[in-house]
N, C-alpha and C. Protein backbone atom coordinates (compact mmCIF):
# COMPACT_ATOMS: atom_id res chain seq x y z
N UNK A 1 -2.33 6.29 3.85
CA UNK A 1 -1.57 5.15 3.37
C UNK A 1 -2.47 4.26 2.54
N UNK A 2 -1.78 3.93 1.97
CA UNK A 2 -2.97 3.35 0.35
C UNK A 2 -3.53 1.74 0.67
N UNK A 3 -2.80 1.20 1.66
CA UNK A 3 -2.69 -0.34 1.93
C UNK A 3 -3.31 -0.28 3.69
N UNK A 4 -3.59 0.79 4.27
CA UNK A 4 -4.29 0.73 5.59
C UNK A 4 -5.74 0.30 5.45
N UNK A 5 -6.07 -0.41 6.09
CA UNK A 5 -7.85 -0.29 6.17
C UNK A 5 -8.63 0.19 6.32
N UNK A 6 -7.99 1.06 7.78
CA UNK A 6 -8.75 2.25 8.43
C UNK A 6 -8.94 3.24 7.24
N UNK A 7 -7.76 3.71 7.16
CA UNK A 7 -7.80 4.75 6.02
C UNK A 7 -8.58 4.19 4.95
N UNK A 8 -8.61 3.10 4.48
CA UNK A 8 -9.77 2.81 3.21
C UNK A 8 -11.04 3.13 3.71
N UNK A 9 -11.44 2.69 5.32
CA UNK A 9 -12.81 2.73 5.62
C UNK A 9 -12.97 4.74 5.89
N UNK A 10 -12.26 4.74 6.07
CA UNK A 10 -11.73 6.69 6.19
C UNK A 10 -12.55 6.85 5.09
N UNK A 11 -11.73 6.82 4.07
CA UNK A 11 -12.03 7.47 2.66
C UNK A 11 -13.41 7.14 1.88
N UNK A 12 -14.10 6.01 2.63
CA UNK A 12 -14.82 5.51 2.10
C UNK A 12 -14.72 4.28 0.96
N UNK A 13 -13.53 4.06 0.47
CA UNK A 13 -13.18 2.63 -0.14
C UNK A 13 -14.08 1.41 0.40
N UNK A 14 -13.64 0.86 1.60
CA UNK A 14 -14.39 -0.30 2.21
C UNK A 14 -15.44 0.33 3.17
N UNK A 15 -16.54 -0.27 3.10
CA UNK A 15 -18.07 0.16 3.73
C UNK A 15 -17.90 -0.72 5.43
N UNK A 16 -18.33 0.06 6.31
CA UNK A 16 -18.12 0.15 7.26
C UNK A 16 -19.37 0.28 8.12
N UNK A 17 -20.15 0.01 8.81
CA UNK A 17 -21.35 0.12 10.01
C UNK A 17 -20.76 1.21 10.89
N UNK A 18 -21.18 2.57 9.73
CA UNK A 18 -20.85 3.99 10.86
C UNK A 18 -21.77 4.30 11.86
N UNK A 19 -21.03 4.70 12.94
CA UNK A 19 -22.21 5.24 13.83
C UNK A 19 -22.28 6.79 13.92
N UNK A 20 -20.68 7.43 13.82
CA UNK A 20 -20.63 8.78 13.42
C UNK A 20 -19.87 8.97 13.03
N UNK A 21 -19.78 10.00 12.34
CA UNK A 21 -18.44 10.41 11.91
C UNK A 21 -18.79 12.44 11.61
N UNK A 22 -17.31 13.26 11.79
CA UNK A 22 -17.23 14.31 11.45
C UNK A 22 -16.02 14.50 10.17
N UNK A 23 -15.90 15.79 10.10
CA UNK A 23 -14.71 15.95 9.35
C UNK A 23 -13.33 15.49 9.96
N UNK A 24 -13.27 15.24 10.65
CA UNK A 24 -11.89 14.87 11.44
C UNK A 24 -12.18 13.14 12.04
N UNK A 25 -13.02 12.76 11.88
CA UNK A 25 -12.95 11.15 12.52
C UNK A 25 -14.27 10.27 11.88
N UNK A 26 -13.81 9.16 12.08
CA UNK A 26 -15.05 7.99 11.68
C UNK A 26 -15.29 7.22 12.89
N UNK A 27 -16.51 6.99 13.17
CA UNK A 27 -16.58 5.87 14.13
C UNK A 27 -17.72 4.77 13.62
N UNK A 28 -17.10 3.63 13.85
CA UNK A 28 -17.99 2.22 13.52
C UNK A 28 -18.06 1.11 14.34
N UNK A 29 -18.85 0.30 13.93
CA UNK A 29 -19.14 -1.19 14.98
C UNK A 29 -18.16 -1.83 14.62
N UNK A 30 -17.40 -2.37 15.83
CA UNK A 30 -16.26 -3.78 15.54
C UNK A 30 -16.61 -4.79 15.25
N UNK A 31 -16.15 -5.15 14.27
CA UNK A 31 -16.49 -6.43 13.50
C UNK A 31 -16.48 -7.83 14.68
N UNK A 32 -15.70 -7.69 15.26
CA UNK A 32 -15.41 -8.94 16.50
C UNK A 32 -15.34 -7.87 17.89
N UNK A 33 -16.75 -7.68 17.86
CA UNK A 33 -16.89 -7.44 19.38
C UNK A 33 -16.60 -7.67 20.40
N UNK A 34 -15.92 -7.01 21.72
CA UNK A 34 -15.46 -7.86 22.38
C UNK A 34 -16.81 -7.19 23.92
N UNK A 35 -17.61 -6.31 23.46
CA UNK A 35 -18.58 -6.27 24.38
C UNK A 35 -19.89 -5.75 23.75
N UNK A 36 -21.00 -5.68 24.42
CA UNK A 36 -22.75 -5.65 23.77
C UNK A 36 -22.36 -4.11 22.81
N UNK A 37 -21.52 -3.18 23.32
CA UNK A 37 -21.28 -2.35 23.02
C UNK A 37 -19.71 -1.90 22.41
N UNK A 38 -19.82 -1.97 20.71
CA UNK A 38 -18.03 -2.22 20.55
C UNK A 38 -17.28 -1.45 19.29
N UNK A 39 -17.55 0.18 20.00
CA UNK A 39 -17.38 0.96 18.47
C UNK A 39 -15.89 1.52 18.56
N UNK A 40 -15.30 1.88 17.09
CA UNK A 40 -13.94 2.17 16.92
C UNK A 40 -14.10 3.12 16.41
N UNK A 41 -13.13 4.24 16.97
CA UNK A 41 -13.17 5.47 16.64
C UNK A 41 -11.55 5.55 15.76
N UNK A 42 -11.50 6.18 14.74
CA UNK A 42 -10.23 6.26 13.99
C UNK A 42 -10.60 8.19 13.42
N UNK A 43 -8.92 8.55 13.06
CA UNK A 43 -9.29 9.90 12.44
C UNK A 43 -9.04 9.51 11.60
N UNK A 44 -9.47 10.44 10.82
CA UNK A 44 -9.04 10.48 9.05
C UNK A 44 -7.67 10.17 8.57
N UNK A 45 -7.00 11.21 9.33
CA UNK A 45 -5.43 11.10 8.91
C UNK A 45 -4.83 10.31 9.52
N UNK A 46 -4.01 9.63 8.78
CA UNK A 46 -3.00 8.23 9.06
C UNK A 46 -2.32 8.62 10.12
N UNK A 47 -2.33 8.33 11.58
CA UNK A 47 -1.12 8.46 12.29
C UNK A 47 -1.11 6.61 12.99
N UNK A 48 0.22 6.12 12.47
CA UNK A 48 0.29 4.92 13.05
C UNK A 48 -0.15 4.53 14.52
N UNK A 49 0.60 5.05 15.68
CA UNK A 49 0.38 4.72 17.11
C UNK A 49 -0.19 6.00 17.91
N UNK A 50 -0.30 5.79 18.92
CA UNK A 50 0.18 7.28 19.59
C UNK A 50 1.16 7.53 20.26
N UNK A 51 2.09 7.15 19.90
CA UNK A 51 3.80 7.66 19.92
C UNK A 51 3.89 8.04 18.79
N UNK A 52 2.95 8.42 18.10
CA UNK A 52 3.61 9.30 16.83
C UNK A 52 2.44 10.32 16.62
N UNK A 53 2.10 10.52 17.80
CA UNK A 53 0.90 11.68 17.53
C UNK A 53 2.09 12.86 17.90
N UNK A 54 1.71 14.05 17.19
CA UNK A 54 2.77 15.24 17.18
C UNK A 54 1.90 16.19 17.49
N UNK A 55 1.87 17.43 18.27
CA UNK A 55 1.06 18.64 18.24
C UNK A 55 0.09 19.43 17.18
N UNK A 56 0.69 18.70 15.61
CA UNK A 56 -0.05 19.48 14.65
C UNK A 56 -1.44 18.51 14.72
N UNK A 57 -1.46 17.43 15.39
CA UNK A 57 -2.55 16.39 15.36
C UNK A 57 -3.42 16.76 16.54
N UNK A 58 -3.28 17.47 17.37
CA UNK A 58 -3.97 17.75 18.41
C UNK A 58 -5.49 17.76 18.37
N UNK A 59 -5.92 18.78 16.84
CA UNK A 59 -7.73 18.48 16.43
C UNK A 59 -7.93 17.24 16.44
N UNK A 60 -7.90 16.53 15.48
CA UNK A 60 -7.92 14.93 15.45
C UNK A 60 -8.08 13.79 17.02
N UNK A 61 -7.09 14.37 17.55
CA UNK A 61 -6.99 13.57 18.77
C UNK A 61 -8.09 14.35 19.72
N UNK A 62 -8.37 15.28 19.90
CA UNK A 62 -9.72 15.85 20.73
C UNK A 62 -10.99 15.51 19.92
N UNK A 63 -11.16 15.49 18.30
CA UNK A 63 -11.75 14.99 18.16
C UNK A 63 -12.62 13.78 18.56
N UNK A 64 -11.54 12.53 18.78
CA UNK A 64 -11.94 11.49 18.93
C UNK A 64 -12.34 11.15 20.33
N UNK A 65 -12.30 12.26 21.25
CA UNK A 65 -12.86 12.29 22.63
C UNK A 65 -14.13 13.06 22.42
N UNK A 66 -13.99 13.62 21.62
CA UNK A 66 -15.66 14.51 21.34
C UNK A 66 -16.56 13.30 20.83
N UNK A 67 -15.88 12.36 19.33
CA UNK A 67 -16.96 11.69 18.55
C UNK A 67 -17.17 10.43 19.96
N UNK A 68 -16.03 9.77 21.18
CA UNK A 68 -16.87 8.80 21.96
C UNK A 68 -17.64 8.88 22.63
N UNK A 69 -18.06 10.79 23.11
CA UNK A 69 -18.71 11.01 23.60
C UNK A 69 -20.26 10.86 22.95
N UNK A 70 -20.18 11.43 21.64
CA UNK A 70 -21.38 11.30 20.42
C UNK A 70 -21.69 9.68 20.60
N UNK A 71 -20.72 9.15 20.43
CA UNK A 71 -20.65 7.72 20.17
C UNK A 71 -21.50 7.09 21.78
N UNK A 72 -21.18 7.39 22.76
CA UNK A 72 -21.59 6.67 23.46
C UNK A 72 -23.36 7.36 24.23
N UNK A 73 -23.53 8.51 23.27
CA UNK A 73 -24.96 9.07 23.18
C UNK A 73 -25.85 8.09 22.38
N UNK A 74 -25.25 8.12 21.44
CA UNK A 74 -25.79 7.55 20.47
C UNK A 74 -26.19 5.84 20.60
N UNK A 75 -25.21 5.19 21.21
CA UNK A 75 -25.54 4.00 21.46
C UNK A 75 -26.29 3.68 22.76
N UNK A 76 -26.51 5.11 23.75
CA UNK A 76 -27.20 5.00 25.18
C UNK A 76 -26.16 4.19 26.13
N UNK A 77 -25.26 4.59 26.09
CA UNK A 77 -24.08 3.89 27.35
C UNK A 77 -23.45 5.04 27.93
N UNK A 78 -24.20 6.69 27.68
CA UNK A 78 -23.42 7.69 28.43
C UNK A 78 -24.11 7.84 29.67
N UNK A 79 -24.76 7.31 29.79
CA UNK A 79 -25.50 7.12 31.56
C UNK A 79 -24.72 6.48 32.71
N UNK A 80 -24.78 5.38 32.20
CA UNK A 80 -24.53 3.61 33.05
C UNK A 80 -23.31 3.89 32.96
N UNK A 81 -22.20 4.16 31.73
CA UNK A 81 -20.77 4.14 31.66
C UNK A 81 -20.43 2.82 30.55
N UNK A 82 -19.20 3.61 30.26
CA UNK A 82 -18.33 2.93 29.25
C UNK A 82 -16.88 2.94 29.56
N UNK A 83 -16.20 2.48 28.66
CA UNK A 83 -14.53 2.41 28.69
C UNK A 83 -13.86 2.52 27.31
N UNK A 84 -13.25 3.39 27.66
CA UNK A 84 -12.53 3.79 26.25
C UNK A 84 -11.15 3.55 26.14
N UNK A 85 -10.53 2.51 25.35
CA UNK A 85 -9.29 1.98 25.24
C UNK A 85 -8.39 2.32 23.73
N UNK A 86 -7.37 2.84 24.21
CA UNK A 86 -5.97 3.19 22.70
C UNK A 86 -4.90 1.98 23.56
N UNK A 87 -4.56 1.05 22.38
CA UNK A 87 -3.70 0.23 22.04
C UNK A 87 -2.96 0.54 21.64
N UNK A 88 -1.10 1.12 22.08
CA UNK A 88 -0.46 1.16 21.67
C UNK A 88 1.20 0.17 21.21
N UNK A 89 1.13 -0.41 20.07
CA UNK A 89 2.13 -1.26 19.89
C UNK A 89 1.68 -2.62 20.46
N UNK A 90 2.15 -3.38 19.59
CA UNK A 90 2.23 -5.15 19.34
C UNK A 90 1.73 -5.48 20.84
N UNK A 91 2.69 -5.47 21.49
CA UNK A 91 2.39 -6.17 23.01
C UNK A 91 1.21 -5.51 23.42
N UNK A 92 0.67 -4.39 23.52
CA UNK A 92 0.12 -3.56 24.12
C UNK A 92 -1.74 -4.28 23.18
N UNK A 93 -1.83 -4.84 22.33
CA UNK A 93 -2.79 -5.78 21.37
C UNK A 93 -3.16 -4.82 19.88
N UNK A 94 -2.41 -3.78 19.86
CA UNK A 94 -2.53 -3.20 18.40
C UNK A 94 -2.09 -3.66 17.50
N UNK A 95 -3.54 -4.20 16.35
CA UNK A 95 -3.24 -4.84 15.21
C UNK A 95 -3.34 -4.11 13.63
N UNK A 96 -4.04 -3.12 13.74
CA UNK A 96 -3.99 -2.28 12.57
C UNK A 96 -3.84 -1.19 13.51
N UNK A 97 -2.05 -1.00 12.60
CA UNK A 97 -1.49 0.67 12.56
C UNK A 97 -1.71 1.75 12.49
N UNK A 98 -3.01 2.38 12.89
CA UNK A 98 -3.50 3.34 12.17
C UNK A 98 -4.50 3.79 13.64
N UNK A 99 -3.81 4.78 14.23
CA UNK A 99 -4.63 5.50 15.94
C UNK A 99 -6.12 4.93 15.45
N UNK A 100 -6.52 4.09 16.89
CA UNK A 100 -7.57 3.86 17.07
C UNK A 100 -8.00 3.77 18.80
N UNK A 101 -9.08 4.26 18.77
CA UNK A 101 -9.74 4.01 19.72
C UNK A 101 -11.25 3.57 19.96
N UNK A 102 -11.46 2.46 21.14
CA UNK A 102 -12.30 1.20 21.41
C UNK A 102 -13.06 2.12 22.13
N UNK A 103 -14.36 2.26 21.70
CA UNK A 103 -15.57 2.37 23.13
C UNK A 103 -16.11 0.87 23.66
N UNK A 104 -16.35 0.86 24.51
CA UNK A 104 -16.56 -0.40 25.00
C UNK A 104 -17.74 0.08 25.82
N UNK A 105 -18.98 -0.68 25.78
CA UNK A 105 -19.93 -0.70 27.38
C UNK A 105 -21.27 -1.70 27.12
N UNK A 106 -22.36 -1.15 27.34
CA UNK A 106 -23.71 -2.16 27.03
C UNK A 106 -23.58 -2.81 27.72
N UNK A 107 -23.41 -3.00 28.52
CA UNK A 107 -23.31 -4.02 30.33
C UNK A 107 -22.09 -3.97 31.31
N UNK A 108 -22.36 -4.70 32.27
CA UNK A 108 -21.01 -4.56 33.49
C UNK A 108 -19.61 -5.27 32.65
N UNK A 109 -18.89 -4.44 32.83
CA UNK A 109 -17.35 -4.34 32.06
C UNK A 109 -16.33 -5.04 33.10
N UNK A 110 -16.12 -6.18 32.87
CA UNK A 110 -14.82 -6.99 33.75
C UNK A 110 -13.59 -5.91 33.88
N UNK A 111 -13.20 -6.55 34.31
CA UNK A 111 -11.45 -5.58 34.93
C UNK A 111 -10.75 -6.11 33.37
N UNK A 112 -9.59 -5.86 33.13
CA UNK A 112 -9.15 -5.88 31.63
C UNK A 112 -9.70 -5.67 30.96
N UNK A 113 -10.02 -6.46 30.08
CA UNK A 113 -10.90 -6.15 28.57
C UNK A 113 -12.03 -6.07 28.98
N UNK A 114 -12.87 -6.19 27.78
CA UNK A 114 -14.24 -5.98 28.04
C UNK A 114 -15.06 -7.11 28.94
């Protein structure tokens, strides 16, 4: 989608603080952290929520359990532990449309959010 962000930071349009990325996903630092540790994993391809993930998306979506795993190597929180959060829909706190998922860790993690 030409007007998503994700997808711009996808494609490389807007520059982004990657930590990894493969052919199937990007992952970067959240701009407004909500813990010491606060990376977003997105795939390439536009799927708005995950109520609209369909079976042909299945790579993509294992992907992004493979890259939090990379992701949370990489940042040293696969020891101690992390938390990995998908926001789905308005109430639920999803603000850009476009499947994402939160690693969260780098210290003791409250109950709710980070």
């Amino acid at each position: 989608m030409e007007d998503c962000i994700f997808c711009k930071i996808a494609n490389g349009t807007i520059p982004s603080k990657k930590v990894y990325e493969d052919e199937d996903t990007v992952a970067f630092d959240d701009i407004h952290p909500m813990a010491p540790v606060h990376v977003v994993i997105i795939p390439r391809n536009h799927i708005p929520t995950l109520m609209d993930v369909r079976k042909a998306d299945m790579n993509s979506i294992g992907s992004m359990f493979i890259a939090a795993q990379e992701v949370a190597r990489i940042k040293g929180i696969d020891e101690r532990g992390f938390r990995v959060v998908i926001n789905c829909n308005e109430d639920a706190g999803q603000v850009i449309f476009h499947l994402h998922m939160h690693v969260l860790g780098g210290g003791k993690l409250k109950d709710g959010l980070a």
